[in-house]
N, C-alpha and C. Protein backbone atom coordinates (compact mmCIF):
# COMPACT_ATOMS: atom_id res chain seq x y z
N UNK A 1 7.35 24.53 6.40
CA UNK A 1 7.64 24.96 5.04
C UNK A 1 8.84 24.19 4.52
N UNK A 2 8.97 23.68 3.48
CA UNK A 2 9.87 23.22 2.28
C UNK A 2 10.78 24.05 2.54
N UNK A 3 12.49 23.68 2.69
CA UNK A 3 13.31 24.48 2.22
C UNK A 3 13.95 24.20 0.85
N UNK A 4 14.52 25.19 0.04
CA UNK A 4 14.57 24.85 -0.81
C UNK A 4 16.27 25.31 -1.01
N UNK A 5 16.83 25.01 -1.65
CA UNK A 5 18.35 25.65 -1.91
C UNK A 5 18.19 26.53 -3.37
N UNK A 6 19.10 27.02 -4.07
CA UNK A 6 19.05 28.27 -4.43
C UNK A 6 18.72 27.58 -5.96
N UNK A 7 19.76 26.47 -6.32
CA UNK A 7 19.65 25.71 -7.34
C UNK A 7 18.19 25.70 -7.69
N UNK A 8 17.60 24.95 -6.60
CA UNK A 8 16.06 24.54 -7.32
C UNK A 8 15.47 25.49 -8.09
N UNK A 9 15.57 26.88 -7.52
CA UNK A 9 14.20 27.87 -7.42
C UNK A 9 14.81 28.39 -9.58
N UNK A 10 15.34 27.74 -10.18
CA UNK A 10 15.87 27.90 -11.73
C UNK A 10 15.08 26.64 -12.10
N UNK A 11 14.14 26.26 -13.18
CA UNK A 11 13.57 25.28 -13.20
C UNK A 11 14.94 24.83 -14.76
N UNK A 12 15.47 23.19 -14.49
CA UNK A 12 16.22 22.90 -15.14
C UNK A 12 15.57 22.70 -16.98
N UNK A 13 16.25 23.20 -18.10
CA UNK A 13 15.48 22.94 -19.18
C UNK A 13 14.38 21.92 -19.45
N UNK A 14 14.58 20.88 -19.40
CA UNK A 14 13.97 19.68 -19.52
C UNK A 14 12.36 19.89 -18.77
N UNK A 15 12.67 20.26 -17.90
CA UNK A 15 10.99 20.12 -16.72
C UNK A 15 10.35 21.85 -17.63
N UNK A 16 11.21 22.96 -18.04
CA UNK A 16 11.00 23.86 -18.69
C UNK A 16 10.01 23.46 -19.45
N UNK A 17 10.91 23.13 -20.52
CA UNK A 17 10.45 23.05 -22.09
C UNK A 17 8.76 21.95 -21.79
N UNK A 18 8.89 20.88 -20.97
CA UNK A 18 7.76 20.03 -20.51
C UNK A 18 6.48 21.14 -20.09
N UNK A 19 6.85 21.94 -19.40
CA UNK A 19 5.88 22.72 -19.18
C UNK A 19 5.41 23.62 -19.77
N UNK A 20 6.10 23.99 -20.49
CA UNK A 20 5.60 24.96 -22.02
C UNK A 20 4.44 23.93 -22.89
N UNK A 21 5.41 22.79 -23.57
CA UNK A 21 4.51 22.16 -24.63
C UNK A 21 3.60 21.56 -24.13
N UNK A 22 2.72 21.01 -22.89
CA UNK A 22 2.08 20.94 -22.30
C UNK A 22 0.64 21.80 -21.56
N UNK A 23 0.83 22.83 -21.63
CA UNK A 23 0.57 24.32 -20.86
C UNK A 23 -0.93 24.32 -21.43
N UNK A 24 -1.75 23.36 -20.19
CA UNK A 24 -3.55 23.90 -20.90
C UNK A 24 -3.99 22.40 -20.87
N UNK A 25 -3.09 21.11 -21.39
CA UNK A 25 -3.51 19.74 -21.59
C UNK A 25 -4.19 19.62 -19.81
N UNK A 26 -5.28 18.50 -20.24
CA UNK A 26 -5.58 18.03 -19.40
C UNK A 26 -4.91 16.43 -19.26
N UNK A 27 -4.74 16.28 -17.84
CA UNK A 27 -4.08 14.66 -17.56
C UNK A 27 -2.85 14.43 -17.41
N UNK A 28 -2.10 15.89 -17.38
CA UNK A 28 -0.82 16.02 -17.64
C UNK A 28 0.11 16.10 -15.87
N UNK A 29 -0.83 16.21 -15.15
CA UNK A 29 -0.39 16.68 -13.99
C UNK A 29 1.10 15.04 -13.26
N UNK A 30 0.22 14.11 -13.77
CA UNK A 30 1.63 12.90 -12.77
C UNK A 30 2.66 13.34 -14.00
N UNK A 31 2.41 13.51 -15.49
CA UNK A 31 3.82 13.43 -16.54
C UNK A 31 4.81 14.85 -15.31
N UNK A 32 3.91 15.92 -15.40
CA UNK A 32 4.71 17.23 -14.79
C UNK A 32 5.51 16.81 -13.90
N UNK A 33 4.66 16.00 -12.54
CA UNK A 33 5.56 15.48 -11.62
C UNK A 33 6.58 14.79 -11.54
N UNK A 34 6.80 13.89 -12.62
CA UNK A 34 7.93 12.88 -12.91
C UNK A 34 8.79 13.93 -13.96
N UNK A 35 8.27 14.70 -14.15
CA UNK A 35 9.56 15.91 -15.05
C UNK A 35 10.72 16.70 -14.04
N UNK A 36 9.36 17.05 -13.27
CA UNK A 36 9.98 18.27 -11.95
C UNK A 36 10.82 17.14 -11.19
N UNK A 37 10.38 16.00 -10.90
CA UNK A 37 11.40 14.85 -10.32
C UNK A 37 12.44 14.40 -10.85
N UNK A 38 12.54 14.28 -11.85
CA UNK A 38 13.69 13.96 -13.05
C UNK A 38 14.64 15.00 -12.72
N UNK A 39 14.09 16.30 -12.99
CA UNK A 39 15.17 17.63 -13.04
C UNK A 39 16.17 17.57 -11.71
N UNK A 40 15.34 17.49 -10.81
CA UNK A 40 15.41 18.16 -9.93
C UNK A 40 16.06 17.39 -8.38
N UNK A 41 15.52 16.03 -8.60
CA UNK A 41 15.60 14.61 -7.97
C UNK A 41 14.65 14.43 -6.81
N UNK A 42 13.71 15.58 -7.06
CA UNK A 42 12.41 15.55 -6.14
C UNK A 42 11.32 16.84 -6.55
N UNK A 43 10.18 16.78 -5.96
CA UNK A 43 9.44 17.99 -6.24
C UNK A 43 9.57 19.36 -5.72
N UNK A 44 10.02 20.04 -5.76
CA UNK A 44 10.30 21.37 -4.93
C UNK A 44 9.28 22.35 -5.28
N UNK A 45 8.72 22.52 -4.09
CA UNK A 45 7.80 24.28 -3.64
C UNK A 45 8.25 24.79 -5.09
N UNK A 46 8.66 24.88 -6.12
CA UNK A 46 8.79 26.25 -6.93
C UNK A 46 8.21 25.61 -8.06
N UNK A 47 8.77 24.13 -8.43
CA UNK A 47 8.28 23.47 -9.28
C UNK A 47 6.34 23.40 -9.18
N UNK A 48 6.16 22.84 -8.00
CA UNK A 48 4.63 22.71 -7.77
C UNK A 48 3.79 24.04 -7.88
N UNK A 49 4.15 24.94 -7.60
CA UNK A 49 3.77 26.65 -7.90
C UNK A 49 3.61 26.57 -9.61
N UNK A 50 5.37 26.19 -10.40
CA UNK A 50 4.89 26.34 -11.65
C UNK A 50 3.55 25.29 -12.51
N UNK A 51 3.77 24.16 -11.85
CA UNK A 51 3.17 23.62 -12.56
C UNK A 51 1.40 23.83 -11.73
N UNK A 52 1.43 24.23 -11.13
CA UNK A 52 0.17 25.23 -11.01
C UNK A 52 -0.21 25.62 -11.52
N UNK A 53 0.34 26.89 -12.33
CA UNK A 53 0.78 28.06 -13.31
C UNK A 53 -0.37 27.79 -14.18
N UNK A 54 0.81 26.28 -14.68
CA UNK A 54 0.17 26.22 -16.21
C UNK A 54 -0.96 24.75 -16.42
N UNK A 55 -1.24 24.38 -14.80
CA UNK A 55 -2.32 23.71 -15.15
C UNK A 55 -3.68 24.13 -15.07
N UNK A 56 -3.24 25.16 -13.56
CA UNK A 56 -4.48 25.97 -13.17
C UNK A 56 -5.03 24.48 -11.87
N UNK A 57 -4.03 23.80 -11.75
CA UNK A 57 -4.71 22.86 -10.29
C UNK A 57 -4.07 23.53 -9.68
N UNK A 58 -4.89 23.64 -8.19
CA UNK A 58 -4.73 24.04 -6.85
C UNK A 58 -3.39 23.39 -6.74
N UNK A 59 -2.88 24.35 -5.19
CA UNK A 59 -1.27 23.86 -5.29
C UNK A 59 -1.48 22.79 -4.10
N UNK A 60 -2.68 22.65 -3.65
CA UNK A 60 -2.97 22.11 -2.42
C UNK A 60 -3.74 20.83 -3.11
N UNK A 61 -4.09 20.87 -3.91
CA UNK A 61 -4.81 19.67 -5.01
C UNK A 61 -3.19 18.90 -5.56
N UNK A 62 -2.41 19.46 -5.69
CA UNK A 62 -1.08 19.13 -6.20
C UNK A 62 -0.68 18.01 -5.26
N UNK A 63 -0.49 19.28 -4.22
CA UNK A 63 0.51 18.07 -2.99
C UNK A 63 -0.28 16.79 -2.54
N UNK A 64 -1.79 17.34 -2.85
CA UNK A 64 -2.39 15.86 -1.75
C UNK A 64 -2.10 14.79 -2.93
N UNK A 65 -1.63 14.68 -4.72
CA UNK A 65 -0.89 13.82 -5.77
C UNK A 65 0.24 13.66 -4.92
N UNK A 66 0.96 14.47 -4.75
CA UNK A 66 1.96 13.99 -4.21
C UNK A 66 2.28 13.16 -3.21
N UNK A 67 1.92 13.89 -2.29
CA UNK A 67 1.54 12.44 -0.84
C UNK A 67 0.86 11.18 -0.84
N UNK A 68 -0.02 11.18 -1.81
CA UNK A 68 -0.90 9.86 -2.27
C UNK A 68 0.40 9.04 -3.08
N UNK A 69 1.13 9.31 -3.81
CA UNK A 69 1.71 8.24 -4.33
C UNK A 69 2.86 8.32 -4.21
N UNK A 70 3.37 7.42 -3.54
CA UNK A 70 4.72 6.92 -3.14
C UNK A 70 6.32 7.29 -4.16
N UNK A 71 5.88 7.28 -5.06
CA UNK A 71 7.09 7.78 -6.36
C UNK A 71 7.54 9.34 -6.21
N UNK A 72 6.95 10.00 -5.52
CA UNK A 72 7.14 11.10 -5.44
C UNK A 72 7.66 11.78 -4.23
N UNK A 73 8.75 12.66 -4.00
CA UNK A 73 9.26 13.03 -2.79
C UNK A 73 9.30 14.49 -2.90
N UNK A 74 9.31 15.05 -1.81
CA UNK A 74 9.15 16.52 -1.61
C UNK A 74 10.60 17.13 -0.77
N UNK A 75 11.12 16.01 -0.14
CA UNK A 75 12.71 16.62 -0.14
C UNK A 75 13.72 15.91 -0.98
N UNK A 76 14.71 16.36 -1.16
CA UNK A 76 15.94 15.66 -1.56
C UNK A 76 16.11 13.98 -1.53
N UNK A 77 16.96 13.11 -2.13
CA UNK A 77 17.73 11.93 -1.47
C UNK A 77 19.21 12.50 -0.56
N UNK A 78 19.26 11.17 0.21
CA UNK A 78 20.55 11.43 0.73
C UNK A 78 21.87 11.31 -0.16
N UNK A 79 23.01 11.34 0.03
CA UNK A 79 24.49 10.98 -1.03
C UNK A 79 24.15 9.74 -0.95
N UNK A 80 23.74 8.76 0.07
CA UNK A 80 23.85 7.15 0.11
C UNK A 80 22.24 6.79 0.34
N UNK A 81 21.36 5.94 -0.40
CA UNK A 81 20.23 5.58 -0.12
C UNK A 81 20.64 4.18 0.24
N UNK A 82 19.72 3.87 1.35
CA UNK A 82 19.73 2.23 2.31
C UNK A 82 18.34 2.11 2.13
N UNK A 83 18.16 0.68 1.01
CA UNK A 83 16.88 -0.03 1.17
C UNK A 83 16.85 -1.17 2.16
N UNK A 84 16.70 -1.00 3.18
CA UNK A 84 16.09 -2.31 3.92
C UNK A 84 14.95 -3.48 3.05
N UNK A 85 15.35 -4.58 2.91
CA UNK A 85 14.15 -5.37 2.98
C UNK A 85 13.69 -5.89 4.20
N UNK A 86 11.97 -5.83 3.72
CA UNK A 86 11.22 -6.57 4.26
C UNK A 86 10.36 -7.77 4.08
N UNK A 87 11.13 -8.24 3.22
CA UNK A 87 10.04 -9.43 2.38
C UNK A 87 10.00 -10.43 3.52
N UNK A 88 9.34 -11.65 3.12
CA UNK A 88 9.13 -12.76 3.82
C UNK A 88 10.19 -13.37 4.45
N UNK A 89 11.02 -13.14 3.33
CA UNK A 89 12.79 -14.24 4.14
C UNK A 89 13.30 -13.33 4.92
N UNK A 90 13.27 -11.82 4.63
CA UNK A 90 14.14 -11.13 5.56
C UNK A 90 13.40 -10.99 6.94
N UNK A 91 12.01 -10.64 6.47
CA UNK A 91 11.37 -10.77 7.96
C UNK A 91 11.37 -11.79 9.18
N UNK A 92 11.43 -13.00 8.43
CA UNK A 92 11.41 -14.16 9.52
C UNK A 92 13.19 -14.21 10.14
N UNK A 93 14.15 -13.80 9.52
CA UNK A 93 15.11 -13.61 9.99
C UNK A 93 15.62 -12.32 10.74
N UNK A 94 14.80 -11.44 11.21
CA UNK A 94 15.13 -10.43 12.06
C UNK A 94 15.45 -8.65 10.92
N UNK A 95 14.19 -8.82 10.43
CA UNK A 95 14.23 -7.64 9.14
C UNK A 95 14.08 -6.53 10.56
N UNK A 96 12.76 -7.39 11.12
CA UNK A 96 12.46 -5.83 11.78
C UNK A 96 13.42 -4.81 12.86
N UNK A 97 13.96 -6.19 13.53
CA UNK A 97 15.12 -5.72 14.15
C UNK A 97 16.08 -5.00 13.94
N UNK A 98 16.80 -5.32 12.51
CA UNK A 98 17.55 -4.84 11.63
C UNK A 98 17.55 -3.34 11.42
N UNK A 99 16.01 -3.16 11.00
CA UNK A 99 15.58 -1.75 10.49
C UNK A 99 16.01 -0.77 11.82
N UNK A 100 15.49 -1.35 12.95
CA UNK A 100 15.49 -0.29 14.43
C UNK A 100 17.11 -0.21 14.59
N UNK A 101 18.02 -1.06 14.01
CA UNK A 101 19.24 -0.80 14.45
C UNK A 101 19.77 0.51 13.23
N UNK A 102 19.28 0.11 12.05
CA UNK A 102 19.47 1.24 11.30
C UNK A 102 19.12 2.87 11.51
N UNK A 103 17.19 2.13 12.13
CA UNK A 103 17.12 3.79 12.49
C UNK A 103 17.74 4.56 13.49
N UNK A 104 18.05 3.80 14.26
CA UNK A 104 18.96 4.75 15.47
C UNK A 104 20.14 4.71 14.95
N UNK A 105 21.12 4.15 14.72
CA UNK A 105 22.17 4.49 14.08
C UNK A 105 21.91 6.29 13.22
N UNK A 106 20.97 5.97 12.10
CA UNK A 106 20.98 7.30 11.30
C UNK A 106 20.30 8.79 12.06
N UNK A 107 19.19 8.05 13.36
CA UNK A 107 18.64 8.64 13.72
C UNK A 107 17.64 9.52 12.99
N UNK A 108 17.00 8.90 12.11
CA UNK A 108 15.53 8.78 11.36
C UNK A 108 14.97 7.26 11.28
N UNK A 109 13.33 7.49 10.25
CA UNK A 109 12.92 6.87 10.00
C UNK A 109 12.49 6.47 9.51
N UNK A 110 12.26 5.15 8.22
CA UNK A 110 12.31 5.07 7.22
C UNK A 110 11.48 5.99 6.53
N UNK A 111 12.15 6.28 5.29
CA UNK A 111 11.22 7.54 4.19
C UNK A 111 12.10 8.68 4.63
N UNK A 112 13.05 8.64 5.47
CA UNK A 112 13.51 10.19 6.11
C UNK A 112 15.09 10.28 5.46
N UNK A 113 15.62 11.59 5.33
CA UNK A 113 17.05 11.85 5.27
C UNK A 113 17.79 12.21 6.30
N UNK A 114 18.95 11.79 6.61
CA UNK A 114 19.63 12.05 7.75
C UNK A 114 19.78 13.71 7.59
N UNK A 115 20.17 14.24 8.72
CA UNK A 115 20.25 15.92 8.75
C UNK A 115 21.22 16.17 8.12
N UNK A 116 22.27 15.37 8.05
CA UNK A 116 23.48 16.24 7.07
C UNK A 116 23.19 15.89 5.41
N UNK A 117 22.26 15.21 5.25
CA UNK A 117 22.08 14.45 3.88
C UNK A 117 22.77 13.51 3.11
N UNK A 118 23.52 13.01 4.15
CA UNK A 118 24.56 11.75 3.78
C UNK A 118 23.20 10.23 3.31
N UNK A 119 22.48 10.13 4.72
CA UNK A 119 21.73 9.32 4.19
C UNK A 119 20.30 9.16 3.79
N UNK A 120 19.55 8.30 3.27
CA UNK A 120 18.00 8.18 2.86
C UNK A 120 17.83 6.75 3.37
N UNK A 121 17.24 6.49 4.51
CA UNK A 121 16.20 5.28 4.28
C UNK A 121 14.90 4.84 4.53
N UNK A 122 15.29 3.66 3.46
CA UNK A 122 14.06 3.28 2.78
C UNK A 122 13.75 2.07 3.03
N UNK A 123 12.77 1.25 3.15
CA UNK A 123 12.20 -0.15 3.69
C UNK A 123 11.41 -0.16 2.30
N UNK A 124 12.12 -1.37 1.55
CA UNK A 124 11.27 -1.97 0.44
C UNK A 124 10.64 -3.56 0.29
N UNK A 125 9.54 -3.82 -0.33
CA UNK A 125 9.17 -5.41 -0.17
C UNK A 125 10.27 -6.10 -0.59
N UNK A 126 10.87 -6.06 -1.07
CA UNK A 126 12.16 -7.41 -1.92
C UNK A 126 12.70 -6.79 -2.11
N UNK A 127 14.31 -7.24 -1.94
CA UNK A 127 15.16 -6.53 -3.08
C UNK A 127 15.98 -8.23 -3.68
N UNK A 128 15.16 -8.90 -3.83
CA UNK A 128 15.57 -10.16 -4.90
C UNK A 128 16.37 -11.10 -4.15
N UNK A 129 17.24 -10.91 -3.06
CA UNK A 129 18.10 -11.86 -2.37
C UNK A 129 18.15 -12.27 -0.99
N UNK A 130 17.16 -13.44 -1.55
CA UNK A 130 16.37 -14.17 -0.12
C UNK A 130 17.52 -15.38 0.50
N UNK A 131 18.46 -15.29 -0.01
CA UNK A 131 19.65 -16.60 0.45
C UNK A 131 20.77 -15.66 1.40
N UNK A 132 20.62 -14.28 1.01
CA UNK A 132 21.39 -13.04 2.31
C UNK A 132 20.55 -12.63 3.33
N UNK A 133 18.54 -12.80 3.46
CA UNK A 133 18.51 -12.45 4.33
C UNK A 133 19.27 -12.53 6.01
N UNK A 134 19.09 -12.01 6.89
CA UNK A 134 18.45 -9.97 6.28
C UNK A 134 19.15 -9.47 5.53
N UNK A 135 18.44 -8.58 4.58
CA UNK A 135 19.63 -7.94 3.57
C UNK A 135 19.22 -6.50 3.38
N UNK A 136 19.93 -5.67 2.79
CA UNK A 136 19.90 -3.75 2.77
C UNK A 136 21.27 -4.03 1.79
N UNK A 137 20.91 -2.73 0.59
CA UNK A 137 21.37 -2.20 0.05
C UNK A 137 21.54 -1.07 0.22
N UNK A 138 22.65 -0.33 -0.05
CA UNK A 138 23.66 0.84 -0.08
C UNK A 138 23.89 1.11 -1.21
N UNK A 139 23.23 2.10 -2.09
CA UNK A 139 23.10 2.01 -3.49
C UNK A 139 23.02 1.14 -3.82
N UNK A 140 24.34 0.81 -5.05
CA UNK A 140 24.05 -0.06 -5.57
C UNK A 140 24.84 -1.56 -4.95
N UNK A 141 25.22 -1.59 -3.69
CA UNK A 141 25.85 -2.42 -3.10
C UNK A 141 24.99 -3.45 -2.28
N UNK A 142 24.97 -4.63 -2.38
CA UNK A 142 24.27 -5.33 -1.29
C UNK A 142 24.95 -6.19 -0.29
N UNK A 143 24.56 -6.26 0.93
CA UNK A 143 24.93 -6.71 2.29
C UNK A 143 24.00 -7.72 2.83
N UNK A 144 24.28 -9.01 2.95
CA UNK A 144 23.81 -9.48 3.32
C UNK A 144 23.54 -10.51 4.88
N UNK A 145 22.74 -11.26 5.26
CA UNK A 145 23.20 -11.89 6.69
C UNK A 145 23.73 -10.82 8.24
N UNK A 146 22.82 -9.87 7.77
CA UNK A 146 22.73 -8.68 8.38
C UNK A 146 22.76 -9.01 9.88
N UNK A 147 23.79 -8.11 10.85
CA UNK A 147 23.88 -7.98 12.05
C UNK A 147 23.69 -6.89 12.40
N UNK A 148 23.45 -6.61 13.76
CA UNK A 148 23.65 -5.29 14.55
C UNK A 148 24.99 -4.38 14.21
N UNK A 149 26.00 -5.59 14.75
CA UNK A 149 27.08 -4.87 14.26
C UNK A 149 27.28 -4.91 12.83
N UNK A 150 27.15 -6.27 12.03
CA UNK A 150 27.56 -5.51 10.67
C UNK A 150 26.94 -3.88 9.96
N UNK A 151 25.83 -3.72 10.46
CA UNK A 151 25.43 -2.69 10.47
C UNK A 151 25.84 -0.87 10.68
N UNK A 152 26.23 -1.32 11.86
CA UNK A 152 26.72 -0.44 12.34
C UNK A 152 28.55 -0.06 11.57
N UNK A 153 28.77 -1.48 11.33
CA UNK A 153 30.28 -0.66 10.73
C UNK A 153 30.03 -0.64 9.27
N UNK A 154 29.13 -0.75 8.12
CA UNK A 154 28.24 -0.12 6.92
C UNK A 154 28.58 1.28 7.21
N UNK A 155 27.70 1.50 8.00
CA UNK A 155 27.26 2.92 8.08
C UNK A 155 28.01 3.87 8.57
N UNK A 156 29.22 2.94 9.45
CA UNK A 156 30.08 4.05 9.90
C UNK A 156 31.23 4.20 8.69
N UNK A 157 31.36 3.36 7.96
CA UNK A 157 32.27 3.23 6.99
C UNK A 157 31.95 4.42 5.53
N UNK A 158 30.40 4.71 5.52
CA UNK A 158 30.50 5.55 4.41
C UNK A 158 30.86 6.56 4.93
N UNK A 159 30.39 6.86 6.30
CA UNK A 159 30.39 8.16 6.97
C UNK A 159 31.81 8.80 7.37
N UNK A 160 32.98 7.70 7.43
CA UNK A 160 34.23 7.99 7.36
C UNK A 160 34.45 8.05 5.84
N UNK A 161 34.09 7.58 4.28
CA UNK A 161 34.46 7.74 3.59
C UNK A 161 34.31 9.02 3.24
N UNK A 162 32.74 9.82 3.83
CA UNK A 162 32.09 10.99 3.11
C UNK A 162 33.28 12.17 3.70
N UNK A 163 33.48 11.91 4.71
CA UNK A 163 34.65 12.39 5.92
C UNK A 163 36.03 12.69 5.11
N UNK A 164 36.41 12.00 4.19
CA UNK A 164 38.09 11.94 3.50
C UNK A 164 37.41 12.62 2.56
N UNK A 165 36.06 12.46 1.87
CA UNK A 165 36.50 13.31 0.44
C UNK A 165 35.82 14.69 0.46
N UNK A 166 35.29 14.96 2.26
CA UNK A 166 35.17 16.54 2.17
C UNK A 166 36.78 16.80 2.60
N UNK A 167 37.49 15.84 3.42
CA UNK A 167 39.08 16.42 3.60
C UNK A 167 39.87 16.51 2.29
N UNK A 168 39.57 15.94 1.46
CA UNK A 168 40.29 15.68 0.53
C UNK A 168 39.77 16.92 -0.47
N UNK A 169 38.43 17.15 -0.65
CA UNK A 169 37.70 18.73 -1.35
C UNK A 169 38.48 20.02 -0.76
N UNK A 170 38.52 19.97 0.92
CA UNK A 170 38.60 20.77 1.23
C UNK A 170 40.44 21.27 1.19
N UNK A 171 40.95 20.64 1.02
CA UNK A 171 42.61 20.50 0.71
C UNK A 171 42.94 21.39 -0.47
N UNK A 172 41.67 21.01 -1.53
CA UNK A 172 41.79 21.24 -3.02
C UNK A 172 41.64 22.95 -3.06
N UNK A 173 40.74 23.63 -1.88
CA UNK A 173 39.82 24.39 -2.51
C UNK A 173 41.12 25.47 -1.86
């Protein structure tokens, strides 16, 4: 089962009001999904129930939309998303390697969030900069000429940053 946090189960105005003026159209079901995704930053169990509601599709007709197309996620992102590439340049330079050092480091696998929700990764065809393969982005940051170790101190580096500004929250509170 989906967990959900308390936030979700309030559907935010926007995915609201979408589902009102909508309520009966046919064809409407991917707009719903990219609403409830917008709101929400993924689909959540409460959203897919409503938009059930008011389409009258199965909630099990829902999810198998969901799982069929890639744009759509059913948990959260992490605070930091890591796109690995895999294109042609990064591959011939040790993409795949790359990725296995990532996944054990986070200890998932790509498409997955780390357990504390610090991270998301993701393996995409290109991300445009074939003169850094191997290359991974960190939001909006890119790294290129990718090592084991450069890797490893990436990842340990947000994870000490995420580290100061719960010390630094928790000082405040």
């Amino acid at each position: 089962m989906i967990q959900e946090n308390q936030s979700s189960r309030v559907a935010p105005a926007a995915f609201e009001r979408m589902l009102w003026r909508h309520r009966g159209e046919s064809g409407m079901l991917i707009p719903l999904l990219q609403a409830a995704q917008d709101s929400y930053g993924y689909v959540p169990a409460s959203a897919i129930e409503q938009i059930s509601g008011v389409t009258g599709i199965p909630t099990a007709e829902i999810y198998g939309v969901i799982t069929f197309y890639k744009q759509f996620r059913l948990k959260p992102l992490g605070r930091h998303i890591i796109r690995l590439c895999k294109g042609t340049a990064c591959h011939v330079v040790g993409a795949e390697m790359i990725g296995q050092v990532i996944a054990d480091e986070l200890k998932v696998a790509p498409d997955e969030t780390t357990e504390d929700g610090l991270f998301t990764y993701m393996v995409v065809a290109c991300l445009g900069c074939c003169s850094l393969a191997p290359a991974m982005m960190v939001d909006d940051q890119t790294y290129g000429r990718l090592t084991p170790q450069t890797i490893r101190k990436v990842i340990r580096q947000y994870r000490r940053d995420a580290e100061k500004t719960k010390g630094v929250a928790a000082a405040k509170a």
